[in-house]
Protein backbone atom coordinates (compact mmCIF):
# COMPACT_ATOMS: atom_id res chain seq x y z
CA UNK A 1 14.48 -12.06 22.55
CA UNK A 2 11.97 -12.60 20.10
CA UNK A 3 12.63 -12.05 16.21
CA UNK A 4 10.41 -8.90 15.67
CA UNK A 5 12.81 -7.17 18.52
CA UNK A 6 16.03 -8.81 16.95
CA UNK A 7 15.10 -6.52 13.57
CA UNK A 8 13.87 -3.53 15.82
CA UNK A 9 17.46 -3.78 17.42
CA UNK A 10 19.08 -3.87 13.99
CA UNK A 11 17.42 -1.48 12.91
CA UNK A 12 18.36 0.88 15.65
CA UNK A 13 21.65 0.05 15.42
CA UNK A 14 21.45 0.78 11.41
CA UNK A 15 19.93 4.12 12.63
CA UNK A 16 22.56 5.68 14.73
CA UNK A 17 25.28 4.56 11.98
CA UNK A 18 23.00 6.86 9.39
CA UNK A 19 22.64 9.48 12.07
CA UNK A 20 26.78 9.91 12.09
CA UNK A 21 26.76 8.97 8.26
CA UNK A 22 24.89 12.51 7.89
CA UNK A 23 27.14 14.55 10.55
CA UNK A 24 30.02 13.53 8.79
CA UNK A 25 31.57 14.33 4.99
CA UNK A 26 34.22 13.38 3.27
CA UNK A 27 35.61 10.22 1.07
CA UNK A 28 35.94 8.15 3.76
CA UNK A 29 32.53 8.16 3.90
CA UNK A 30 31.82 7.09 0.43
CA UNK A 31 32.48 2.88 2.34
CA UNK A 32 30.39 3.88 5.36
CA UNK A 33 27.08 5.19 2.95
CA UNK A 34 28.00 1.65 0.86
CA UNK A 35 27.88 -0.77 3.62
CA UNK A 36 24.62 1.27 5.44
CA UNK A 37 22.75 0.70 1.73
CA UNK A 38 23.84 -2.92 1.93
CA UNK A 39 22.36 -3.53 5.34
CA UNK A 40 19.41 -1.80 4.41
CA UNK A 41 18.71 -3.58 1.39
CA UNK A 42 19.42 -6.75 3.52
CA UNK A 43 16.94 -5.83 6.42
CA UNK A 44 14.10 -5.01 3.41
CA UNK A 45 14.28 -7.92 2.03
CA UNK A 46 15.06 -9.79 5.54
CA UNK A 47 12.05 -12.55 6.31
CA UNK A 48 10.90 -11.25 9.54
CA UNK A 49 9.15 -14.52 10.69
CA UNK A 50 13.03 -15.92 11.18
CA UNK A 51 15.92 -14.46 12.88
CA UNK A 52 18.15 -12.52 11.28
CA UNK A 53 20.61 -14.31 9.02
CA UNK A 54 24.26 -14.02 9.37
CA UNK A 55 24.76 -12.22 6.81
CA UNK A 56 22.69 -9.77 7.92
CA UNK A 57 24.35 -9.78 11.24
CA UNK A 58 28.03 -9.42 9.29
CA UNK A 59 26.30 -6.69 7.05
CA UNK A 60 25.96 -4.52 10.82
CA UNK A 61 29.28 -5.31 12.46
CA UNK A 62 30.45 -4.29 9.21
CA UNK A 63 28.76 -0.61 9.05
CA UNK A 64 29.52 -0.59 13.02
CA UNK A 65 33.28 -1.29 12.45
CA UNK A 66 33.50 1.40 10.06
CA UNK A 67 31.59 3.88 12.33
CA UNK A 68 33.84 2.66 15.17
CA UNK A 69 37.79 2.51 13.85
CA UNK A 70 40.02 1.08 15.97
């Protein structure tokens, strides 16, 4: 896979997490809209000429765990 489509999958995956950010309310969603702003402030600033960082990668599992409680 090459980098630009390692961010364009991110990036989709950031999407549908804001998609069920906005269906939802409520104060559990006060961590979900804090970890989405993280990841997006970490994909902005992200230096698309490498892959992703880890951090970045732990940034989406992150916003996907809270999206997805087990």
């Amino acid at each position: 896979m090459a980098v630009n489509d390692d961010f364009a999958e991110l990036k989709l995956r950031l999407r549908k997490a804001e998609d069920l950010l906005q269906q939802g309310a409520g104060v559990e969603q006060v961590a979900l809209a804090q970890a989405i702003s993280r990841t997006r402030r970490l994909v902005r600033d992200a230096d698309r000429s490498r892959a992703p960082t880890a951090q970045l990668r732990d940034a989406i599992s992150a916003v996907e765990a809270l999206t997805h409680p087990h």
